[in-house]
C-alpha atoms as a PDB file:
ATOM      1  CA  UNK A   1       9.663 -12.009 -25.379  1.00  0.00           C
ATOM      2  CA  UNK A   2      12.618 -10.673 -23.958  1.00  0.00           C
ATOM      3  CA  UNK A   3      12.588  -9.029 -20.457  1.00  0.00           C
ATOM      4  CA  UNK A   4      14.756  -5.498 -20.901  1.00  0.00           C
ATOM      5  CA  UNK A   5      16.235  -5.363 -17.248  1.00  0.00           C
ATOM      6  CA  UNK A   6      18.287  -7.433 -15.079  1.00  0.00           C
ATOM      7  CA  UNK A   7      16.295  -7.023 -11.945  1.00  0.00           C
ATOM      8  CA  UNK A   8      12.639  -7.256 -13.535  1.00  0.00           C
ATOM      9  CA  UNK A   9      13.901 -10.686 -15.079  1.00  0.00           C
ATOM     10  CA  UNK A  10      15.215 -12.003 -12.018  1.00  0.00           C
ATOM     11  CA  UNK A  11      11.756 -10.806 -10.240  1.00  0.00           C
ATOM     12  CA  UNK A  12       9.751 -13.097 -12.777  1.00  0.00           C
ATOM     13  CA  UNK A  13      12.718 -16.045 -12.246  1.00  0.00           C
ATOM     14  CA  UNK A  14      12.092 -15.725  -8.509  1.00  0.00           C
ATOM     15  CA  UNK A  15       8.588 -16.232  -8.965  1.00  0.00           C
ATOM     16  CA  UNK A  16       8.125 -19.648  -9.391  1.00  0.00           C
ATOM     17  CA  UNK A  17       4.511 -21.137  -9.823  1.00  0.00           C
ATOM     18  CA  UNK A  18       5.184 -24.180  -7.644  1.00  0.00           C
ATOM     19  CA  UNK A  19       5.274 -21.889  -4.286  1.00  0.00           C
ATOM     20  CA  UNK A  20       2.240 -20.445  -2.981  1.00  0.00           C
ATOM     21  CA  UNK A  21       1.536 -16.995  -4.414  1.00  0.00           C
ATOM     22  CA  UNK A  22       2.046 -15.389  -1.151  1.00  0.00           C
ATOM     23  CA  UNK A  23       5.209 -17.298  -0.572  1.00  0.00           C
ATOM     24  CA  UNK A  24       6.722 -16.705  -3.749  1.00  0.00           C
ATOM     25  CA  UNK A  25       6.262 -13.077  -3.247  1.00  0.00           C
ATOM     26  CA  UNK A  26       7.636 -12.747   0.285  1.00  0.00           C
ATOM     27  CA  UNK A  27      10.343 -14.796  -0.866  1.00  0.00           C
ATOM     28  CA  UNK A  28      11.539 -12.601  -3.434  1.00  0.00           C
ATOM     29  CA  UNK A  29      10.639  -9.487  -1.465  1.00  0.00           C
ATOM     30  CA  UNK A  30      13.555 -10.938   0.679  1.00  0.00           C
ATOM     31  CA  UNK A  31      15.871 -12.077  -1.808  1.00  0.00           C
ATOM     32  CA  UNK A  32      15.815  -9.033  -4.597  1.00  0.00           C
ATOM     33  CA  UNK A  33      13.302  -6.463  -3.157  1.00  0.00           C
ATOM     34  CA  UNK A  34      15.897  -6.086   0.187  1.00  0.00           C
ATOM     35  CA  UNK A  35      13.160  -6.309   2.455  1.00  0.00           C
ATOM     36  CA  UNK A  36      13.507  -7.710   5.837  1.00  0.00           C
ATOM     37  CA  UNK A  37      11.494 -10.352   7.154  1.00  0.00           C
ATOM     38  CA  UNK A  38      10.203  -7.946   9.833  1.00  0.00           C
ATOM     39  CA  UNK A  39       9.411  -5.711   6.692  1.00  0.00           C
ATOM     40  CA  UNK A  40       7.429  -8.182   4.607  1.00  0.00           C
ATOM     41  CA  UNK A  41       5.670  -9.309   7.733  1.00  0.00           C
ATOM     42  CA  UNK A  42       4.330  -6.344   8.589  1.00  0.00           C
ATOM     43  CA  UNK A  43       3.182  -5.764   4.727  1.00  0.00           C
ATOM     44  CA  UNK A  44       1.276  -8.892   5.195  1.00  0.00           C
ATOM     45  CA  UNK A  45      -0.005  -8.540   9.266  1.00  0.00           C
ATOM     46  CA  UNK A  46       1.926 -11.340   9.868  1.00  0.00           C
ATOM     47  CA  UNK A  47       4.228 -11.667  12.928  1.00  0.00           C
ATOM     48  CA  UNK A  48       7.892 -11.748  11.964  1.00  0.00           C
ATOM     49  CA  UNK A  49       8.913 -15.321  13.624  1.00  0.00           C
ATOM     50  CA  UNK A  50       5.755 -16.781  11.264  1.00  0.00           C
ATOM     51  CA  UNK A  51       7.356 -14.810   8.948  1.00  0.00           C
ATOM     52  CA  UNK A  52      10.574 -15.768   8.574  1.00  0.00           C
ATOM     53  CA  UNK A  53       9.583 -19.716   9.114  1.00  0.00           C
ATOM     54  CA  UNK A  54       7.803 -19.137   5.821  1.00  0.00           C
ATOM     55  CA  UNK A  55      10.751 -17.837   4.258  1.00  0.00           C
ATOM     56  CA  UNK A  56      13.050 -21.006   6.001  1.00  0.00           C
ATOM     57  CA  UNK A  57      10.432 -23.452   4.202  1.00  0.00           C
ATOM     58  CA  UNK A  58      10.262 -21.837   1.143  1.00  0.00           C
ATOM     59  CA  UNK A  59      14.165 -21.948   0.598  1.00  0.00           C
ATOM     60  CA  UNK A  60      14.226 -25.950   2.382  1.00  0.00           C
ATOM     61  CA  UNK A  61      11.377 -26.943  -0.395  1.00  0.00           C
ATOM     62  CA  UNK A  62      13.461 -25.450  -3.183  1.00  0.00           C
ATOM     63  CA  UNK A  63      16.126 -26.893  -2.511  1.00  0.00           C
ATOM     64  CA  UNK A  64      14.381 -30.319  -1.863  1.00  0.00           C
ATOM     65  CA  UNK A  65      12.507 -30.581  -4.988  1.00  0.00           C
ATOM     66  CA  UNK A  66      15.197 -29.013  -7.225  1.00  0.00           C
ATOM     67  CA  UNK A  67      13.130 -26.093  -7.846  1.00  0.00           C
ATOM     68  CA  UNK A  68      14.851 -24.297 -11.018  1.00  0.00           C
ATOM     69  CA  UNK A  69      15.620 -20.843 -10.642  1.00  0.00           C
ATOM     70  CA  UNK A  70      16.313 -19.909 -15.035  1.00  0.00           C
ATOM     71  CA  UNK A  71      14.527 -17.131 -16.924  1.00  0.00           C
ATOM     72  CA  UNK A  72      11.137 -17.756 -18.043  1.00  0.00           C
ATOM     73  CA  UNK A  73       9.915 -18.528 -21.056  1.00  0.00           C
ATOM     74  CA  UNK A  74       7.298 -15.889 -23.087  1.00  0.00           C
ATOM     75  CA  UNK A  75       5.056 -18.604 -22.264  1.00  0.00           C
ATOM     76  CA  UNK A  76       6.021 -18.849 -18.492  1.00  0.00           C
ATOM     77  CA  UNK A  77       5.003 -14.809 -17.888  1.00  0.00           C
ATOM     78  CA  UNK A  78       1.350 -14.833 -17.640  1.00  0.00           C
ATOM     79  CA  UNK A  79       1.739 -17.445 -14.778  1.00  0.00           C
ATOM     80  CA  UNK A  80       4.052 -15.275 -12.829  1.00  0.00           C
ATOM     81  CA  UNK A  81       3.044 -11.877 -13.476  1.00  0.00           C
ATOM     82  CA  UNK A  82       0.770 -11.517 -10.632  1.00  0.00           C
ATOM     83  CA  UNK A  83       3.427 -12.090  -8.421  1.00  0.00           C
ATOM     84  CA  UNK A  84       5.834  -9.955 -10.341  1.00  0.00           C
ATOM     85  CA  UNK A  85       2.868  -7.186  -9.608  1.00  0.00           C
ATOM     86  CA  UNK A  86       2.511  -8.133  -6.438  1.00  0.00           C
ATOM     87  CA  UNK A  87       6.128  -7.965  -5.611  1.00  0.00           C
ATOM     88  CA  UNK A  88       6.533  -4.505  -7.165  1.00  0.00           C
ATOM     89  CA  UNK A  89       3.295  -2.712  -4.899  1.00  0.00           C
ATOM     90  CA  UNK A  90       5.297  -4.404  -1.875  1.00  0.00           C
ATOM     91  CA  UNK A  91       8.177  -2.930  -2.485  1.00  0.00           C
ATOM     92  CA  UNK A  92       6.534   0.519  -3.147  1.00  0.00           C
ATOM     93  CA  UNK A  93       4.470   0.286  -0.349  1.00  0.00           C
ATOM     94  CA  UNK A  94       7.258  -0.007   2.168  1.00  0.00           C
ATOM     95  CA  UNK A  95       9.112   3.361   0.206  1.00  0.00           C
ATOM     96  CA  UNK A  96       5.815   5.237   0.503  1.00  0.00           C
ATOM     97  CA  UNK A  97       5.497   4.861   4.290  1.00  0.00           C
ATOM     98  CA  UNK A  98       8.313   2.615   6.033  1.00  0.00           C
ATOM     99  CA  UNK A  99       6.984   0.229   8.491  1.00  0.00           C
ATOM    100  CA  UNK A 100      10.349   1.225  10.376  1.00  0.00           C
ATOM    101  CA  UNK A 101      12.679   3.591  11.370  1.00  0.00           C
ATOM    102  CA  UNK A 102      13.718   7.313  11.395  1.00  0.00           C
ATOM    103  CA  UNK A 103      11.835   8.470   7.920  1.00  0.00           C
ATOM    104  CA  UNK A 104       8.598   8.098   6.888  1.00  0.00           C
ATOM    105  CA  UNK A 105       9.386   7.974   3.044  1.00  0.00           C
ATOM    106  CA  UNK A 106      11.956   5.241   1.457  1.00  0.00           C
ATOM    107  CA  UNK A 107      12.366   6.920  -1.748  1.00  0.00           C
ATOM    108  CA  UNK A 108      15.096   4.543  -3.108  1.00  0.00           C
ATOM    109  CA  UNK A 109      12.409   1.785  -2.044  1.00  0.00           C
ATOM    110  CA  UNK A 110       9.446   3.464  -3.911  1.00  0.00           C
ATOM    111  CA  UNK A 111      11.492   5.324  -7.109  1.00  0.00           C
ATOM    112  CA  UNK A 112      12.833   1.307  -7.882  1.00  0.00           C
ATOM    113  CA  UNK A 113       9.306   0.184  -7.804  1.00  0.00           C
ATOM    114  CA  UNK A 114       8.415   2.657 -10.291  1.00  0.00           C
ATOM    115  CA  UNK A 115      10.891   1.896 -12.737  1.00  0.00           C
ATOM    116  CA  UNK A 116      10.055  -1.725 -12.503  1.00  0.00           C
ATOM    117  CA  UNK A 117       6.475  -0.458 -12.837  1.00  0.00           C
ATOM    118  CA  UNK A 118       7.681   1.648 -16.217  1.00  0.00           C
ATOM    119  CA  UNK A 119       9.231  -1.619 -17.821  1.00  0.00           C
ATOM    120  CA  UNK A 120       6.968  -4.256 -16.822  1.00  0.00           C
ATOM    121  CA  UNK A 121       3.936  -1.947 -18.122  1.00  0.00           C
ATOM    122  CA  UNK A 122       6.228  -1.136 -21.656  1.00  0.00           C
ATOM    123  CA  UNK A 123       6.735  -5.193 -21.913  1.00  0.00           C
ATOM    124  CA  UNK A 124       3.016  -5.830 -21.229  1.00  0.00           C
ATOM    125  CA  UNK A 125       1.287  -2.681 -22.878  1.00  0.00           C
ATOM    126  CA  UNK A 126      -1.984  -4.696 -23.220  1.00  0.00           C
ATOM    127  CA  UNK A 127      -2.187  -5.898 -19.152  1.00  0.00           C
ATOM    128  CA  UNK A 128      -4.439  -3.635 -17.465  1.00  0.00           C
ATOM    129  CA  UNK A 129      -3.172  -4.348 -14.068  1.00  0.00           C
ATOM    130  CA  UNK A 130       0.247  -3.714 -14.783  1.00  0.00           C
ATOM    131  CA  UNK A 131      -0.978   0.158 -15.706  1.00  0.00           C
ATOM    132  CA  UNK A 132      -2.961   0.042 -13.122  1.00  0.00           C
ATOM    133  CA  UNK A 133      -0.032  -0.274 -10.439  1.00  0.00           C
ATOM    134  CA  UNK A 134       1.749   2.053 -12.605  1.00  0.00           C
ATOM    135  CA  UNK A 135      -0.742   4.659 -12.331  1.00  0.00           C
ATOM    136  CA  UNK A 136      -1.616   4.108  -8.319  1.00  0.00           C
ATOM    137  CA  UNK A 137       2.606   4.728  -7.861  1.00  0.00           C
ATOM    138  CA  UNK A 138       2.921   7.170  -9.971  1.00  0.00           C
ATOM    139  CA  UNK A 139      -0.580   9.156  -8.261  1.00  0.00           C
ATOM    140  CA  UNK A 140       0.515   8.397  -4.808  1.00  0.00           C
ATOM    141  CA  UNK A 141       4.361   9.375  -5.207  1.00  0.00           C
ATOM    142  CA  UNK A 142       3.354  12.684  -6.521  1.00  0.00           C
ATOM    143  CA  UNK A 143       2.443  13.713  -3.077  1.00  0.00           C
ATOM    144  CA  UNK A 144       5.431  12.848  -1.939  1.00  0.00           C
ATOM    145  CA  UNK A 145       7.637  16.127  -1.800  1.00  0.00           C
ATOM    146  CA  UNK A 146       4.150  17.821   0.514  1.00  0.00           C
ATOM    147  CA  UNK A 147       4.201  14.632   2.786  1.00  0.00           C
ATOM    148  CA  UNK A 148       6.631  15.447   5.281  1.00  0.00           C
ATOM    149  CA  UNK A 149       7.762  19.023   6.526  1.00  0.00           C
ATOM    150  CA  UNK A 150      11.840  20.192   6.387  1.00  0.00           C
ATOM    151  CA  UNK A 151      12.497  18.431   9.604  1.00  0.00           C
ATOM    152  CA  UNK A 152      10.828  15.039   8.528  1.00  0.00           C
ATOM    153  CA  UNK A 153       7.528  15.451  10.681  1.00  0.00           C
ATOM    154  CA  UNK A 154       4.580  13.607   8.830  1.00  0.00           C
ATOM    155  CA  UNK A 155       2.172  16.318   7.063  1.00  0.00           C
ATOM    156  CA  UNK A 156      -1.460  14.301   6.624  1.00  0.00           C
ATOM    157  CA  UNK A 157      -3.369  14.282   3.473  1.00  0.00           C
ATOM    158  CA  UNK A 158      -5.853  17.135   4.962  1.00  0.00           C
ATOM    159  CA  UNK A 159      -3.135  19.813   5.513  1.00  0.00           C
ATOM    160  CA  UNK A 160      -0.944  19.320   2.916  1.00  0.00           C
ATOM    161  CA  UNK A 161       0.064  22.313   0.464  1.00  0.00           C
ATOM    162  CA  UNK A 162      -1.245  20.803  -3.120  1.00  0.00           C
ATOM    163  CA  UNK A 163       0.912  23.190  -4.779  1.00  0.00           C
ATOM    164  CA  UNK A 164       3.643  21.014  -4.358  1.00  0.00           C
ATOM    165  CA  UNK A 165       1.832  18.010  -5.252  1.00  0.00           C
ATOM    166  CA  UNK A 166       3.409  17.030  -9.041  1.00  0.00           C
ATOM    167  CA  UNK A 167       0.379  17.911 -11.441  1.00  0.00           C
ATOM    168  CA  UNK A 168       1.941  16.769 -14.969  1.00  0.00           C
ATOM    169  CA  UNK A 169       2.360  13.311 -12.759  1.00  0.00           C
ATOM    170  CA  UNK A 170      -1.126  12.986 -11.451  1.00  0.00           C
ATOM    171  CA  UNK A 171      -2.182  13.843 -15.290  1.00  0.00           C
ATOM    172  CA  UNK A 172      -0.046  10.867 -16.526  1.00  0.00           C
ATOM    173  CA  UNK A 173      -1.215   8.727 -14.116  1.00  0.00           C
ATOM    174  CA  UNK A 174      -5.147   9.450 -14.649  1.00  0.00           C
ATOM    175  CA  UNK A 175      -4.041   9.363 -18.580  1.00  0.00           C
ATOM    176  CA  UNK A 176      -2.636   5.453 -17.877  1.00  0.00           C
ATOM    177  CA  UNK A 177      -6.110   4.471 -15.638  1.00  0.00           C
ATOM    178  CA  UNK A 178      -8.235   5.554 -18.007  1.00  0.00           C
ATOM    179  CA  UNK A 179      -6.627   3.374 -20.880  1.00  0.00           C
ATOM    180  CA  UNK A 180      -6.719   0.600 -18.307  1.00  0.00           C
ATOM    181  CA  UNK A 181     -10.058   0.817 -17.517  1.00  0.00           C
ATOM    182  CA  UNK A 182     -11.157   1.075 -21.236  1.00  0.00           C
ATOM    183  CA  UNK A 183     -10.429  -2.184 -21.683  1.00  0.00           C
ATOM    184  CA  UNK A 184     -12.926  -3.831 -19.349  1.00  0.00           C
ATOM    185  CA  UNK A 185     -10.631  -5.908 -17.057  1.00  0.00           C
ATOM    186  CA  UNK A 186     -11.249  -3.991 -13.694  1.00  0.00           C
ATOM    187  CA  UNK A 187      -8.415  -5.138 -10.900  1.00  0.00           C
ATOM    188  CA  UNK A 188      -7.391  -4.062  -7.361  1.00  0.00           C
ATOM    189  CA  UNK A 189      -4.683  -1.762  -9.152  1.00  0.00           C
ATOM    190  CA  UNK A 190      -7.018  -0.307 -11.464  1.00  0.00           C
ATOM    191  CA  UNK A 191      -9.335   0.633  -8.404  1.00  0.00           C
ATOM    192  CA  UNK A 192      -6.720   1.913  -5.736  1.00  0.00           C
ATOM    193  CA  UNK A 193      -5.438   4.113  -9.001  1.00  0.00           C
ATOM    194  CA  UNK A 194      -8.861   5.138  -9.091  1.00  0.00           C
ATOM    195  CA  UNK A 195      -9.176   6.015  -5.610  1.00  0.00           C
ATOM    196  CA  UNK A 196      -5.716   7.624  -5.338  1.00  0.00           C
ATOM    197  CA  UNK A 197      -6.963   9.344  -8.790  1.00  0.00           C
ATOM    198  CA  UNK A 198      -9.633  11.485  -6.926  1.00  0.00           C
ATOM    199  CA  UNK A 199      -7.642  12.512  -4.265  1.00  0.00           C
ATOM    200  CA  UNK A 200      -5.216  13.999  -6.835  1.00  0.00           C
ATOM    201  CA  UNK A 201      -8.245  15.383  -8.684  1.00  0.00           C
ATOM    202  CA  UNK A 202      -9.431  17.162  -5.474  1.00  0.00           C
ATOM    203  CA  UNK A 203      -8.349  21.045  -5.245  1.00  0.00           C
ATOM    204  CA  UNK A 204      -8.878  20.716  -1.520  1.00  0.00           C
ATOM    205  CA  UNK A 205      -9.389  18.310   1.047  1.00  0.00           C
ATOM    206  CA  UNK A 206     -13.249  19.774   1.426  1.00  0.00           C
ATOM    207  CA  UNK A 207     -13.902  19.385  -2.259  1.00  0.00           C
ATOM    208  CA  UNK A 208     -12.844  15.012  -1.794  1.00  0.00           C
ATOM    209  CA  UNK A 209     -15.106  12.984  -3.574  1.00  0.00           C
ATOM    210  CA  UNK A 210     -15.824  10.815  -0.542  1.00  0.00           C
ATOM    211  CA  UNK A 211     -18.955   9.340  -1.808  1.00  0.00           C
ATOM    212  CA  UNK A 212     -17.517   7.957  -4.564  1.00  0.00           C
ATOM    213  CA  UNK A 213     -14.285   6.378  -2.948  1.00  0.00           C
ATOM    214  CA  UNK A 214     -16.594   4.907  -0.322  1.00  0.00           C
ATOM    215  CA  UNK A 215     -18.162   3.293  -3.367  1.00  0.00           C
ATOM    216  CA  UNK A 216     -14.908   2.514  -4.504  1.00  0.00           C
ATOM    217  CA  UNK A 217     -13.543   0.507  -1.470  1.00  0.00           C
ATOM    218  CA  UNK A 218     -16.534  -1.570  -1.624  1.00  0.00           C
ATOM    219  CA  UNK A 219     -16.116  -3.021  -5.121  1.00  0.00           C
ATOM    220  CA  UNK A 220     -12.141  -3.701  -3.957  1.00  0.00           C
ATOM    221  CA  UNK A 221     -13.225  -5.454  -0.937  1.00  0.00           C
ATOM    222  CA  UNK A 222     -15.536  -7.791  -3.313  1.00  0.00           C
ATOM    223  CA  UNK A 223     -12.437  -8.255  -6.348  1.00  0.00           C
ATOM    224  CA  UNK A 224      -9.990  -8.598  -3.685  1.00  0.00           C
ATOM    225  CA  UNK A 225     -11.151  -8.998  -0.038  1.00  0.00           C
ATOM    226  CA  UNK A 226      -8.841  -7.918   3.069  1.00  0.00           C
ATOM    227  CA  UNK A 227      -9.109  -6.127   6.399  1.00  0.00           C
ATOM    228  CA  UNK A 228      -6.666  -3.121   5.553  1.00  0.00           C
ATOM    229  CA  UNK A 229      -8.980  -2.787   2.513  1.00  0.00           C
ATOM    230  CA  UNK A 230     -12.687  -2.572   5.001  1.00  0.00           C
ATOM    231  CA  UNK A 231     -10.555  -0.216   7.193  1.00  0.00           C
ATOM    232  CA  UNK A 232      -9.731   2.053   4.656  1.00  0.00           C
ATOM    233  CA  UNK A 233     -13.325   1.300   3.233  1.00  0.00           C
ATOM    234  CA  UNK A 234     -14.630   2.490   7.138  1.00  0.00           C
ATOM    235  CA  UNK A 235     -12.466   5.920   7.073  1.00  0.00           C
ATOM    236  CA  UNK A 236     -14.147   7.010   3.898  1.00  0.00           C
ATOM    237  CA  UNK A 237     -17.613   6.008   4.899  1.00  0.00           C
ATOM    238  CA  UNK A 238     -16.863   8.111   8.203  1.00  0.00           C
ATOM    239  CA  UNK A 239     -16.325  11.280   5.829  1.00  0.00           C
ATOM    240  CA  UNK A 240     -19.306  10.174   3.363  1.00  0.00           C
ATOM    241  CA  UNK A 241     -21.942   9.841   5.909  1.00  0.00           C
ATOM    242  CA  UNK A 242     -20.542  10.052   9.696  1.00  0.00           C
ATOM    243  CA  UNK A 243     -17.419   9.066  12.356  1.00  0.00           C
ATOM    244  CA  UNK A 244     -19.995   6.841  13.776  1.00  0.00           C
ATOM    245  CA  UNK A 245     -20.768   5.218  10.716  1.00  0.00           C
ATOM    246  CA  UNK A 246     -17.543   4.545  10.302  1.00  0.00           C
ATOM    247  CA  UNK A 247     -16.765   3.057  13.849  1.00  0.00           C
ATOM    248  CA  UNK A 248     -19.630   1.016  13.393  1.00  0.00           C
ATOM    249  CA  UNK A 249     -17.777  -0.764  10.283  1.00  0.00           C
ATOM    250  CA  UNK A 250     -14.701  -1.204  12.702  1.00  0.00           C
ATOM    251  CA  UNK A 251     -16.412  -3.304  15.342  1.00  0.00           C
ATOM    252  CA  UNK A 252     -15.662  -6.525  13.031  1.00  0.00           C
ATOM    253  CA  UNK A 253     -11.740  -5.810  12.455  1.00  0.00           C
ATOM    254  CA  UNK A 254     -10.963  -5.558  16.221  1.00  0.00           C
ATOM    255  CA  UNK A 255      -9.820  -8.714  16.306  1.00  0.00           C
ATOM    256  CA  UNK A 256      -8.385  -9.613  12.927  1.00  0.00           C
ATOM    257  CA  UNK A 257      -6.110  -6.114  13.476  1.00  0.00           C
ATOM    258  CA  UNK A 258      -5.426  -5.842  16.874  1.00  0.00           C
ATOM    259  CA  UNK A 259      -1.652  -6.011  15.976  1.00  0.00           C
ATOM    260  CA  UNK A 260      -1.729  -3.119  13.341  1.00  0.00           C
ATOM    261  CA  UNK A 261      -0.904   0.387  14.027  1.00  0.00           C
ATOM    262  CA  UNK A 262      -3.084   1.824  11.488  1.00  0.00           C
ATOM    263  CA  UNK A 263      -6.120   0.324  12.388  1.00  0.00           C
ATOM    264  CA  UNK A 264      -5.583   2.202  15.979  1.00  0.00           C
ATOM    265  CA  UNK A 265      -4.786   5.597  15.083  1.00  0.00           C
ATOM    266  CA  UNK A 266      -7.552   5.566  12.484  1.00  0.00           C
ATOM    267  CA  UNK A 267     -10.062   4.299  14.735  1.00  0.00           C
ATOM    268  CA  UNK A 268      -8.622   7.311  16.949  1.00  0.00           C
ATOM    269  CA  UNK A 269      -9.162   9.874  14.903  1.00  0.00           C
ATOM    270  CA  UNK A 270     -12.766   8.474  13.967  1.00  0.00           C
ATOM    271  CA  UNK A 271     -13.615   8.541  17.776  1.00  0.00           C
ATOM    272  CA  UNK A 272     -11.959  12.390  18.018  1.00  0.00           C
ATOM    273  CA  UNK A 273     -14.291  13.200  15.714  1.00  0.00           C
ATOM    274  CA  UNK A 274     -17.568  11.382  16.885  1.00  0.00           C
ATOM    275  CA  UNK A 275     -16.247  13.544  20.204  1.00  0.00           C
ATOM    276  CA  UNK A 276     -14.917  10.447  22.303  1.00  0.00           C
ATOM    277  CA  UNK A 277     -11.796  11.778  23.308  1.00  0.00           C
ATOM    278  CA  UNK A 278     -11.325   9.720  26.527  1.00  0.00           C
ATOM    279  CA  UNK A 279     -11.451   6.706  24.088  1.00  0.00           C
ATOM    280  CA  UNK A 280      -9.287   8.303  21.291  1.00  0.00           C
ATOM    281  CA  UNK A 281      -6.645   9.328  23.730  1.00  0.00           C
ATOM    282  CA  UNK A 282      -6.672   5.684  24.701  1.00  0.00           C
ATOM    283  CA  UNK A 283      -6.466   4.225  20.941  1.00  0.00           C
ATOM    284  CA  UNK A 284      -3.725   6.890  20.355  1.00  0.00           C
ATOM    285  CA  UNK A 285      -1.567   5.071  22.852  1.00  0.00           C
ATOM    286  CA  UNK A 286      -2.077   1.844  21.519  1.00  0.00           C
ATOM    287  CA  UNK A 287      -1.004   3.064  17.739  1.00  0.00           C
ATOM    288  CA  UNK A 288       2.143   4.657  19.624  1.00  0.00           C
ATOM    289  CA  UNK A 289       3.157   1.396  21.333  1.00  0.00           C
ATOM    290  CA  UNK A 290       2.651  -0.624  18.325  1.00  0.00           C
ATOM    291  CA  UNK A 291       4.106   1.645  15.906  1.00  0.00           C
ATOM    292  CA  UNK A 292       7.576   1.377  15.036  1.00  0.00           C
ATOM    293  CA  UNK A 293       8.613   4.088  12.210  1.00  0.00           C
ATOM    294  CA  UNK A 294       9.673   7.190  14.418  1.00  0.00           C
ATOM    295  CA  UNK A 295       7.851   9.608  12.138  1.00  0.00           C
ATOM    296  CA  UNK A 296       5.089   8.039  12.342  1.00  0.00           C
ATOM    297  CA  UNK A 297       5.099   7.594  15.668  1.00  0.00           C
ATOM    298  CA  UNK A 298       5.664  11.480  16.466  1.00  0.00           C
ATOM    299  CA  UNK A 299       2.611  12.493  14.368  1.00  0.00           C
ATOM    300  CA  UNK A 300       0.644  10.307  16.548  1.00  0.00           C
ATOM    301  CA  UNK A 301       2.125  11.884  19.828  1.00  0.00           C
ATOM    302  CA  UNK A 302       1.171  15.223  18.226  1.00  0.00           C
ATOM    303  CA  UNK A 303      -2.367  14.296  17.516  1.00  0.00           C
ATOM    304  CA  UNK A 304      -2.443  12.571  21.129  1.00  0.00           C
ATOM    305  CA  UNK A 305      -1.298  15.969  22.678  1.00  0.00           C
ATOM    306  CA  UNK A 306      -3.610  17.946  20.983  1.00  0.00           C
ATOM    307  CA  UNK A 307      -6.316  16.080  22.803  1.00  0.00           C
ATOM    308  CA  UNK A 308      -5.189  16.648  26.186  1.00  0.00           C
ATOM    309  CA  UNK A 309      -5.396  20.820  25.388  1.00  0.00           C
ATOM    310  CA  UNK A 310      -9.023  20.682  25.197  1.00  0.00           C
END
């Protein structure tokens, strides 16, 4: 099996089974995915000195052991590919919403990911994950051109104009889920593709499928368990049933995502709308302090503001 791209070949070279699978990745995140140790860290809640003495191990045990960096075998690919996967949805993730900085969206970030995405998923036609992350890029980046407003200001999934949302792409996405699906192999791709796939499927933010994205967060948190995952699980479950509902489900991540942005602005917005504005102005100020993409940042200001008029 040859590997038709320079970069996607040096991806699967990079990721060599003797490191840990989270290693590996944030190793080659750093090497060939340009990605700063600040960058992966925050992709992975870590801090970035933890971070980086990952990265300083990684390179001293290579070197130690004489790790080999050559192309893979045919053989060698099935052992890697999660990584290469892995690798790719890190490196799209931080073009769909930078962790930092003066723009929200990294396009040359999240447009590179995609053509990886494109080849890997031609070399592997039969690996349902690998259409899977295909079709969640290819879903989510076709909101991109109603995501931000001509000055750069953040424009939330609720108010967006859907007209400019790319239909044929959200067709060809849904058309590359449901082949994955069909064949019975069900992964976190396949699922976030699915979840992304109703949004894109919704002619208004009234007419969301909540219920069944709810559902949908719960079966990812069982195949592959995180807190980002049971927070995004607790924001649909405060639109399926209620915002307390929903801030009941957040009582357990407190803790575990005290450090993350996200996790403060959406229990924010929960509390706005369980009418706790005291509270939400508070959490507002915490996702401000801790956020550090300027963008991002302003929306929350904006939200924040909005509070103190009523």
């Amino acid at each position: 099996m040859t590997i038709p791209d320079k970069r996607l070949e040096m991806l699967f070279t990079c990721c060599h089974p003797s490191l840990d699978a989270k290693t590996r990745t944030a190793l080659t995140l750093r090497t060939l995915g340009g990605l700063t140790a600040e960058q992966i860290a925050h992709a992975y809640l870590d801090k970035p000195a933890t971070m980086a003495q990952r990265l300083s191990r990684a390179r001293t045990k290579i070197k130690a052991a004489g790790i080999p960096y050559r192309i893979p075998e045919a053989g060698d690919l099935p052992d890697r590919v999660d990584a290469v996967l892995r690798v790719i949805y890190l490196i799209y993730n931080e073009g769909y919403m930078a962790s930092a900085g003066d723009t929200l969206l990294r396009r040359d970030l999240s447009s590179e990911a995609i053509r990886l995405g494109r080849i890997l998923h031609d070399l592997m036609p039969d690996l349902p994950e690998a259409a899977g992350l295909l079709a969640l890029m290819l879903a989510n980046d076709a909101r991109a051109d109603a995501r931000t407003d001509a000055s750069g200001a953040m424009i939330p999934l609720d108010a967006q104009d859907r007209r400019k949302w790319n239909h044929p792409q959200i067709a060809q996405a849904d058309a590359l889920l449901k082949s994955a699906l069909a064949r019975g192999r069900i992964g976190p791709y396949q699922l976030q593709a699915a979840i992304s796939a109703l949004h894109g499927q919704a002619a208004t933010w009234d007419a969301t499928d909540w219920a069944q994205i709810s559902a949908l967060y719960a079966l990812l948190d069982q195949v592959q368990p995180s807190p980002v995952v049971r927070l995004n699980h607790a924001v649909a479950v405060s639109y399926a049933q209620s915002p307390q509902a929903g801030l009941d489900m957040l009582h357990d991540l407190a803790d575990t995502l005290s450090d993350y942005a996200h996790f403060h602005a959406a229990k924010a917005d929960l509390l706005t709308r369980a009418g706790h504005r005291k509270a939400a102005f508070d959490c507002f100020q915490i996702a401000i302090n801790l956020t550090e993409n300027t963008a991002d940042a302003e929306f929350l200001r904006g939200k924040q503001a909005r509070l103190s008029l009523h």
